[in-house]
C-alpha atoms as a PDB file:
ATOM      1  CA  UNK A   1     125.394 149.153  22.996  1.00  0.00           C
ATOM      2  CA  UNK A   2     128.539 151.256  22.735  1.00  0.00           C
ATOM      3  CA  UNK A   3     131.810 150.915  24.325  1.00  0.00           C
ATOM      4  CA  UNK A   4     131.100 153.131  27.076  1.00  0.00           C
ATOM      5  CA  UNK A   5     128.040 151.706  28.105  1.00  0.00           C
ATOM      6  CA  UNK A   6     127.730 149.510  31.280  1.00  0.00           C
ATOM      7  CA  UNK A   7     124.629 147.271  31.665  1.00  0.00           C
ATOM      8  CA  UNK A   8     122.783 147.017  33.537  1.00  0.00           C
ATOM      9  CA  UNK A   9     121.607 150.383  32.629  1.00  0.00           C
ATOM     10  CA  UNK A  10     118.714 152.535  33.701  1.00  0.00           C
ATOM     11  CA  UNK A  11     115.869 153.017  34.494  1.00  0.00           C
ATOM     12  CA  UNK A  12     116.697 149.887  37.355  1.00  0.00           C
ATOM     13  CA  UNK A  13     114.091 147.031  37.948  1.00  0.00           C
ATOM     14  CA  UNK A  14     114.439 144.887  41.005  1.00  0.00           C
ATOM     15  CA  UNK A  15     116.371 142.466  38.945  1.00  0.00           C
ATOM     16  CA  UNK A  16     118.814 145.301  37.178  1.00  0.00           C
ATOM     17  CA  UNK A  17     119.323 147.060  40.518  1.00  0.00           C
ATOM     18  CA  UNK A  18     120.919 144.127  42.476  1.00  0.00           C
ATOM     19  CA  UNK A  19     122.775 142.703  39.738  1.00  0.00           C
ATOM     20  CA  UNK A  20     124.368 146.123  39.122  1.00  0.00           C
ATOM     21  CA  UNK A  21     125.148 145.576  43.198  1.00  0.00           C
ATOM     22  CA  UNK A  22     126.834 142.811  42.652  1.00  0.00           C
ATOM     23  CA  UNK A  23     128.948 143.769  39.544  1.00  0.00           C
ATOM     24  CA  UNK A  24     130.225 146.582  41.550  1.00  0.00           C
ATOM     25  CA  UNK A  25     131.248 144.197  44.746  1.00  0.00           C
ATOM     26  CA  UNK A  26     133.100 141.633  42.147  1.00  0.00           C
ATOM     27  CA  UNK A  27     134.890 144.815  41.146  1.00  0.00           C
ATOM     28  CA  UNK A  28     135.931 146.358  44.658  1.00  0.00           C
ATOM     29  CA  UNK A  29     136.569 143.081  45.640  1.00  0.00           C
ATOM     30  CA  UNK A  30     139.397 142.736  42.495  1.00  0.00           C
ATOM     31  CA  UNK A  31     140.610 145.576  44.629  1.00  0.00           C
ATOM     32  CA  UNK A  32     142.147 146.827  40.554  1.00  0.00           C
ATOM     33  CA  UNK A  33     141.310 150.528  40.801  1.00  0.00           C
ATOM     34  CA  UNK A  34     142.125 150.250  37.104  1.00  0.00           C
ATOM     35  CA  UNK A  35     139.653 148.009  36.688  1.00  0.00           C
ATOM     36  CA  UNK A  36     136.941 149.631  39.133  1.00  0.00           C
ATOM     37  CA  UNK A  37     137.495 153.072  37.879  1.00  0.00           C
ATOM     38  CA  UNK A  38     135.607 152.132  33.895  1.00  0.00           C
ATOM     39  CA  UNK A  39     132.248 151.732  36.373  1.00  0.00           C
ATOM     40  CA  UNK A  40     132.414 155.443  36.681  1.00  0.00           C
ATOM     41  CA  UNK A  41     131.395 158.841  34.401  1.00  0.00           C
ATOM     42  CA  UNK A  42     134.668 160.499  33.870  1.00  0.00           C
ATOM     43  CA  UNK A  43     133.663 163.241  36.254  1.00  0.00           C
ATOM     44  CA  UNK A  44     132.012 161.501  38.794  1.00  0.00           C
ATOM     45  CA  UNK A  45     131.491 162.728  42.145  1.00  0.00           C
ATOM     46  CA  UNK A  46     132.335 161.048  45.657  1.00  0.00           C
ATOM     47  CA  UNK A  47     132.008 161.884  49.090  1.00  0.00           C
ATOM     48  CA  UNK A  48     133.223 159.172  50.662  1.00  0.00           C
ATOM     49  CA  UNK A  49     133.287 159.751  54.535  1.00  0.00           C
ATOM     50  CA  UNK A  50     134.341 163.396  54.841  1.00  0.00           C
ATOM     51  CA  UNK A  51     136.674 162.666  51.949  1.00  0.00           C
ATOM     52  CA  UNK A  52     135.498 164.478  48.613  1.00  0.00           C
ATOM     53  CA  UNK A  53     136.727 162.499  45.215  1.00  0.00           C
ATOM     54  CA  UNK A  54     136.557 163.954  41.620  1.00  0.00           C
ATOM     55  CA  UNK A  55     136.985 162.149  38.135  1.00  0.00           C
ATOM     56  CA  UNK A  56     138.824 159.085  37.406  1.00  0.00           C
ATOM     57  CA  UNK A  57     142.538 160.054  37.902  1.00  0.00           C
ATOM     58  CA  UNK A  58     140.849 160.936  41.948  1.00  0.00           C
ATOM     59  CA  UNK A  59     139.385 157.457  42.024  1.00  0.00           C
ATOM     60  CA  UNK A  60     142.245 155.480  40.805  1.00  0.00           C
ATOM     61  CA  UNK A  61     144.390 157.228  43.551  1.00  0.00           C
ATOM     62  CA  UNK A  62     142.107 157.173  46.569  1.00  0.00           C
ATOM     63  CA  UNK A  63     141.247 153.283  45.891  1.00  0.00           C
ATOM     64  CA  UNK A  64     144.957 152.722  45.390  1.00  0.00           C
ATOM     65  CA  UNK A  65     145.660 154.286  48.586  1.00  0.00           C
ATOM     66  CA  UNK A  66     142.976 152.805  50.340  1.00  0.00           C
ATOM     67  CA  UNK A  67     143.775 149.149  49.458  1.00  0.00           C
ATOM     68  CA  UNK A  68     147.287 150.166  50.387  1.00  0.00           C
ATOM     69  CA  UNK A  69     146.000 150.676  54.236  1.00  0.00           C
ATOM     70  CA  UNK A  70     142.776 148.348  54.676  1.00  0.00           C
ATOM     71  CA  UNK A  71     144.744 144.771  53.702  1.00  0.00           C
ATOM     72  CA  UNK A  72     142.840 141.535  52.718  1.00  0.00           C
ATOM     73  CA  UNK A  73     139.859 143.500  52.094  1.00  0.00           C
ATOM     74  CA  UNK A  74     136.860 141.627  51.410  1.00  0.00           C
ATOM     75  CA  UNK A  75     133.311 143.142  50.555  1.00  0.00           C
ATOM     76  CA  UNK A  76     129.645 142.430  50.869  1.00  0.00           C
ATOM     77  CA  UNK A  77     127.098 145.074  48.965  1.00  0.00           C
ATOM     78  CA  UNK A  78     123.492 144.629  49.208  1.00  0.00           C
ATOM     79  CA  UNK A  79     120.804 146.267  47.685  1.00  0.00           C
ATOM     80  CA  UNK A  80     118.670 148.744  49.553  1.00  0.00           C
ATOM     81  CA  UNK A  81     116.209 150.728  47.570  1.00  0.00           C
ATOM     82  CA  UNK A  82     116.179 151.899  43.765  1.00  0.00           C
ATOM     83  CA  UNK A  83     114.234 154.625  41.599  1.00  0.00           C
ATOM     84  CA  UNK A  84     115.262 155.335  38.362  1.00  0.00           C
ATOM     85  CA  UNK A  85     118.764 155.728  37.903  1.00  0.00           C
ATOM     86  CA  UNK A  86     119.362 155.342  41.484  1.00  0.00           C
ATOM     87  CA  UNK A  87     120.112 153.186  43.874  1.00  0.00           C
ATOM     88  CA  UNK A  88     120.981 153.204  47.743  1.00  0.00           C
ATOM     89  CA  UNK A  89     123.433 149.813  48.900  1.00  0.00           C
ATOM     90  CA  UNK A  90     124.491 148.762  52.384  1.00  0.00           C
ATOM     91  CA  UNK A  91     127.274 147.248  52.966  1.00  0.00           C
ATOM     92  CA  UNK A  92     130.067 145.802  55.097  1.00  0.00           C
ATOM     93  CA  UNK A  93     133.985 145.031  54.663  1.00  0.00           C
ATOM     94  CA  UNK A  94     136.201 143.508  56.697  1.00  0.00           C
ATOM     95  CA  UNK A  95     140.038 143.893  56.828  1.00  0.00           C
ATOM     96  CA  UNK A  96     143.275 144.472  58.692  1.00  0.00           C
ATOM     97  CA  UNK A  97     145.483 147.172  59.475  1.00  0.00           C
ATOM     98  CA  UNK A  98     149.692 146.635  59.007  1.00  0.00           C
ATOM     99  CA  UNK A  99     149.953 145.948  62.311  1.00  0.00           C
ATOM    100  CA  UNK A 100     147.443 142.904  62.059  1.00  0.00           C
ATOM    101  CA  UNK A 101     143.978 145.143  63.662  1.00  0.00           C
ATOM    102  CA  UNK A 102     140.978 143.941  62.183  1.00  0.00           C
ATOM    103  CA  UNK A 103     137.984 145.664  61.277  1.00  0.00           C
ATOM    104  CA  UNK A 104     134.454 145.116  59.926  1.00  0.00           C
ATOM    105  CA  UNK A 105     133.423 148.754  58.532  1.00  0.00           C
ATOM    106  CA  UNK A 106     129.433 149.249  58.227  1.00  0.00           C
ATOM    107  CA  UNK A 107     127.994 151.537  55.530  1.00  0.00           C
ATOM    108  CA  UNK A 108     125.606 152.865  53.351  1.00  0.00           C
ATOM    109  CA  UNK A 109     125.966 154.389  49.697  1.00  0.00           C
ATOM    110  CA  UNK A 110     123.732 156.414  47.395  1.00  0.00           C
ATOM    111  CA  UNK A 111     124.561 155.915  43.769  1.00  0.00           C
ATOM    112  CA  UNK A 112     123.316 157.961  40.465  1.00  0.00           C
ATOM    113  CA  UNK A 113     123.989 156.245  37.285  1.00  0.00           C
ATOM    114  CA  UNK A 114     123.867 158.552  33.642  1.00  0.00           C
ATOM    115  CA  UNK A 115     121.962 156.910  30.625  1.00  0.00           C
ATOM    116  CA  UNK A 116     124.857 154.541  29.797  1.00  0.00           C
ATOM    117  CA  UNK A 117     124.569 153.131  33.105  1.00  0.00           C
ATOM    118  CA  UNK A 118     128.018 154.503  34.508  1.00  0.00           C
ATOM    119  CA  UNK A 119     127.999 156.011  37.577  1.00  0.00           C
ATOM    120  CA  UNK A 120     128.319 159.956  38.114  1.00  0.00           C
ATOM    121  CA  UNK A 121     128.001 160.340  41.816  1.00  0.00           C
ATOM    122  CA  UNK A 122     128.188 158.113  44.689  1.00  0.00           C
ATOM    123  CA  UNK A 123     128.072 159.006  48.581  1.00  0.00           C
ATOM    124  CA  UNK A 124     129.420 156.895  51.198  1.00  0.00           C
ATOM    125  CA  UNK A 125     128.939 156.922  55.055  1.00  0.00           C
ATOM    126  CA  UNK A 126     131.221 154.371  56.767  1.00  0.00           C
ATOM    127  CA  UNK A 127     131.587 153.571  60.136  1.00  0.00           C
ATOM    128  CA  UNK A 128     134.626 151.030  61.539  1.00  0.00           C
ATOM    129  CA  UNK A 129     134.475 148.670  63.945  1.00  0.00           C
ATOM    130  CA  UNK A 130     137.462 147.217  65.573  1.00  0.00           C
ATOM    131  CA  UNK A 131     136.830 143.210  65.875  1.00  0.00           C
ATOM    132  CA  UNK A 132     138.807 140.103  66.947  1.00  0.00           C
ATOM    133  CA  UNK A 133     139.983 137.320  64.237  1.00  0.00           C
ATOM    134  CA  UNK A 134     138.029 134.802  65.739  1.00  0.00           C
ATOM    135  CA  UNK A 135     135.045 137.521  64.952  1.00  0.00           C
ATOM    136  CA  UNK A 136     135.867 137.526  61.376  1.00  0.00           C
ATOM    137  CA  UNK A 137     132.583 136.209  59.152  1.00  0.00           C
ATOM    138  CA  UNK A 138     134.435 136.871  55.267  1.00  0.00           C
ATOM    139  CA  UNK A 139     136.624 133.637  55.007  1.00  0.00           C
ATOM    140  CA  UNK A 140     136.784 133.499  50.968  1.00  0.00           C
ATOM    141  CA  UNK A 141     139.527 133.626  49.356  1.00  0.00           C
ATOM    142  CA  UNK A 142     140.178 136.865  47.558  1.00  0.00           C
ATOM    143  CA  UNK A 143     138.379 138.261  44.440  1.00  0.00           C
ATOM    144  CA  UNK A 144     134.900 137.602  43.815  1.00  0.00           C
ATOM    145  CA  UNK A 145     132.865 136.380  46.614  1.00  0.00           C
ATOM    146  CA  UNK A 146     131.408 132.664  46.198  1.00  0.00           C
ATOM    147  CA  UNK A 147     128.132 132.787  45.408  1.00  0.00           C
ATOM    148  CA  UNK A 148     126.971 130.409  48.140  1.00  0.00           C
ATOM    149  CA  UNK A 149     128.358 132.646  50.636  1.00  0.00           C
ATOM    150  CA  UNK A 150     126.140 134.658  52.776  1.00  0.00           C
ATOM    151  CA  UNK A 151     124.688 137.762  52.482  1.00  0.00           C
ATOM    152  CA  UNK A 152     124.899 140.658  54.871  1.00  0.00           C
ATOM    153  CA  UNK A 153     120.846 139.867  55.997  1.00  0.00           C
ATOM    154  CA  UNK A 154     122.019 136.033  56.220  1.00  0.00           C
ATOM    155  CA  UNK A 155     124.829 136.803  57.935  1.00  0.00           C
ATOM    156  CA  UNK A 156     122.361 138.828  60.759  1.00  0.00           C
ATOM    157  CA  UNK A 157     124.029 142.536  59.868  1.00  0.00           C
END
């Protein structure tokens, strides 16, 4: 294995597929863009809503921004589908605004991995949906979620 290698790599099994889903929630949920940006090719590719992201220096500032805005961000990824190098997550995250909103934002994301399993394109729909406190279902506190806490299918989303 070389330095810039980042198992699991492909082709994906079952197995390989949703452990590389949850290595890459444990690392949005460091919210560390330094950290989360190594998952990714040098040049990867985003569209993330109608946002477009290029390369690493791109990443680190749109998830530096974006933890700046969506505060106490915590994330569930689950495994979809996989083929290959690819694999297709759903996911949800809830979090508030500065002026104490909350939100639960729904998506789905298509990811392409290169031979040293690091990720060269990923596509992200998102929808957001304004909810109450009392609504919140992410209680951990933050980093890593437990892992006896529910999953999005457990958790009926």
């Amino acid at each position: 294995m070389t330095v810039s290698q980042r198992p699991p790599l492909p082709p994906f099994t079952s197995e390989s597929a949703a452990e590389k889903v949850r290595l890459a929630e444990d690392g949005w949920n460091s919210r560390d863009p330094a950290k989360v940006v190594l998952a990714y090719t040098m040049d990867s590719q985003w569209r993330n809503r109608a946002e477009f992201v290029d390369g690493r220096e791109a990443i680190v500032t749109f998830l530096t921004e974006k933890w700046r805005r969506e505060l106490d961000y915590r994330l569930i990824k689950e495994l979809w589908a996989f083929d290959g190098n690819r694999i297709a997550v759903r996911f949800a995250y809830e979090w508030h605004d500065d002026s104490g909103n909350w939100y639960r934002s729904f998506g789905n994301e298509n990811w392409e991995f290169d031979d040293s399993g690091l990720m060269r394109k990923r596509y992200a729909c998102i929808n957001d949906l304004p909810i109450r406190m009392d609504d919140r279902r992410f209680h951990w506190p933050l980093g890593r979620r437990p892992d006896d806490h529910p999953e999005l299918s457990e958790l009926g989303f």
